[in-house]
Protein backbone atom coordinates (compact mmCIF):
# COMPACT_ATOMS: atom_id res chain seq x y z
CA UNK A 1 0.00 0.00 0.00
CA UNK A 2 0.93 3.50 -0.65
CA UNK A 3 1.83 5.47 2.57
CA UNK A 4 0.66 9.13 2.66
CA UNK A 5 3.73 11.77 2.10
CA UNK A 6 3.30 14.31 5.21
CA UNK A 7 4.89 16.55 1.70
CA UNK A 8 5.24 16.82 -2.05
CA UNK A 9 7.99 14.94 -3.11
CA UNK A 10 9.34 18.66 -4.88
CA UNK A 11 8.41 20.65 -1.41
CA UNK A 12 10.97 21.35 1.04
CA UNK A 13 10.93 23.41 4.23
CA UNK A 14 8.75 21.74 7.16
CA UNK A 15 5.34 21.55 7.02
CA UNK A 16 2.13 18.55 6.55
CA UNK A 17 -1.05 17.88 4.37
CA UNK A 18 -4.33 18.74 6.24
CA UNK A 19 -7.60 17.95 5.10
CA UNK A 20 -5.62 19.20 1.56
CA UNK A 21 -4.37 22.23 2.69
CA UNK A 22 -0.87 22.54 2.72
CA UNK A 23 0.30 23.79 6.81
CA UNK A 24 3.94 25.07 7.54
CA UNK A 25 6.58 27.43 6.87
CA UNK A 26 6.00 29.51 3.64
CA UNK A 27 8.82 27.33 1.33
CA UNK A 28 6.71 24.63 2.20
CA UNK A 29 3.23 25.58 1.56
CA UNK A 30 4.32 27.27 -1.80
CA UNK A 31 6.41 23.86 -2.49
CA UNK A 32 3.02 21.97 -1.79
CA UNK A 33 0.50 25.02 -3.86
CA UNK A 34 3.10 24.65 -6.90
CA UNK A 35 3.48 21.12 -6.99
CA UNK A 36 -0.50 20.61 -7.15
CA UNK A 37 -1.17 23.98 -9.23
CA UNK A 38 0.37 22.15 -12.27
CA UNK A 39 -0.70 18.93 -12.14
CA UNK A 40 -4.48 20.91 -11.57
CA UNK A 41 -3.26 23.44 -14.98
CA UNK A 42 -1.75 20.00 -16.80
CA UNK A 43 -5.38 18.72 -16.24
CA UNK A 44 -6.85 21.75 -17.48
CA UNK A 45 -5.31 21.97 -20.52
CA UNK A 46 -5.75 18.36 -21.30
CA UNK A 47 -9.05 18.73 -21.46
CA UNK A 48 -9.28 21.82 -23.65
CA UNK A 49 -7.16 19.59 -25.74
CA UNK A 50 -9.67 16.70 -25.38
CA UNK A 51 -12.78 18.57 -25.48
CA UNK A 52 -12.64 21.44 -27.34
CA UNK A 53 -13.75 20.00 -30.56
CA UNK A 54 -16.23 17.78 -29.09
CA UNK A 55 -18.05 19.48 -26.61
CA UNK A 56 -17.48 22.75 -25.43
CA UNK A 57 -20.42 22.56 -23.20
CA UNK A 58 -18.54 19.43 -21.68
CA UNK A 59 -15.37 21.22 -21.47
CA UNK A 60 -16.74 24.20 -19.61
CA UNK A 61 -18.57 21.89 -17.05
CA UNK A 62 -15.69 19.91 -16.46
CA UNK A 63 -13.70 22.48 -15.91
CA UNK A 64 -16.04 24.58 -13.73
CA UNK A 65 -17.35 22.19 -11.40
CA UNK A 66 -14.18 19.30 -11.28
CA UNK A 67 -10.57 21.30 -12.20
CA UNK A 68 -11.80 24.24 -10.01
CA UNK A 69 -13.09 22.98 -6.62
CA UNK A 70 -9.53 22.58 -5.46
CA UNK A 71 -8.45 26.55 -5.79
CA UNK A 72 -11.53 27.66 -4.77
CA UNK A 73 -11.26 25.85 -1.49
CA UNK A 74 -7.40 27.36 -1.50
CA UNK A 75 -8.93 30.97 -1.84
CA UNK A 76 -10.88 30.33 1.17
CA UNK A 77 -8.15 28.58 3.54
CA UNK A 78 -5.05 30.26 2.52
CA UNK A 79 -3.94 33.42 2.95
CA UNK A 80 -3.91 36.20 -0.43
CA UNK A 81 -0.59 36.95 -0.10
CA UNK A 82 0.26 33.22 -0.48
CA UNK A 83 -2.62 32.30 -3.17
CA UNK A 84 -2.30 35.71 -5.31
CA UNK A 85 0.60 33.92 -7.66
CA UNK A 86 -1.19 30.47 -8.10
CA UNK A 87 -4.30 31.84 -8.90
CA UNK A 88 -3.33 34.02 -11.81
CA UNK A 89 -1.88 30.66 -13.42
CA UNK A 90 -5.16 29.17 -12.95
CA UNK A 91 -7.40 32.59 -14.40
CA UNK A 92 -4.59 32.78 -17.40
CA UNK A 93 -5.32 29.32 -17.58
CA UNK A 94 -9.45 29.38 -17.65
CA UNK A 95 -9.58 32.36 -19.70
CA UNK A 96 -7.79 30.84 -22.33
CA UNK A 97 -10.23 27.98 -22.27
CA UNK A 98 -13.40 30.21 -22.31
CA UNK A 99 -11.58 32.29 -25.23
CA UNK A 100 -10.84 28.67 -27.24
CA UNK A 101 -14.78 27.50 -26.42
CA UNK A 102 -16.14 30.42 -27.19
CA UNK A 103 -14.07 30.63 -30.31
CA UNK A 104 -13.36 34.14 -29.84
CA UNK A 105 -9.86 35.62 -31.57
CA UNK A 106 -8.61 36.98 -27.69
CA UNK A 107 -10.24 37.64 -24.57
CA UNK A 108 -11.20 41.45 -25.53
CA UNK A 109 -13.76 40.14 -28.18
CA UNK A 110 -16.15 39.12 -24.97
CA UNK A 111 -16.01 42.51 -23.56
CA UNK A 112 -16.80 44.23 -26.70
CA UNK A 113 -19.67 42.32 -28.08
């Protein structure tokens, strides 16, 4: 059986895994937050890869309601100062899957139409 890491195998500094949420010294917890932001962008951008040209409505669910619970339980556990980095990978990363299933030339088109 696998035994659970009290880190990510890339983390360092001292810290554990609670309930998902990554507890310790800030090298750890941005360790932890980096090491599961892109495996959680990898996943996101397999899917747009998958997806796109099947079902866009499939896509955005997916995304929305699967790829996303994980930083949106971040925002509300981890302190702003700590999150603000991770979660512009993960906007850059959904807007750039809105603009591809929406089939719009860059992300300005939505706000002008």
């Amino acid at each position: 059986e696998d035994e659970p890491q009290s880190f990510p195998p890339h983390a360092s500094g001292f810290g554990l895994i609670v309930c998902g949420l990554p507890l310790g010294d800030d090298i750890f917890v941005q360790g932890s937050l980096e090491n599961v932001t892109s495996k959680q962008l990898s996943a996101i951008h397999i899917c747009k890869d998958l997806l796109l040209n099947v079902s866009t409505h499939s896509l955005m669910t997916l995304v929305r309601f699967c790829l996303l619970a994980l930083p949106q339980f971040w925002m509300q556990s981890i302190c702003p100062r700590i999150m603000a980095p991770f979660l512009r990978r993960f906007d850059a990363a959904i807007l750039d899957v809105v603009t591809a299933a929406a089939s719009l030339s860059s992300p300005m088109d939505a706000i002008s139409t």
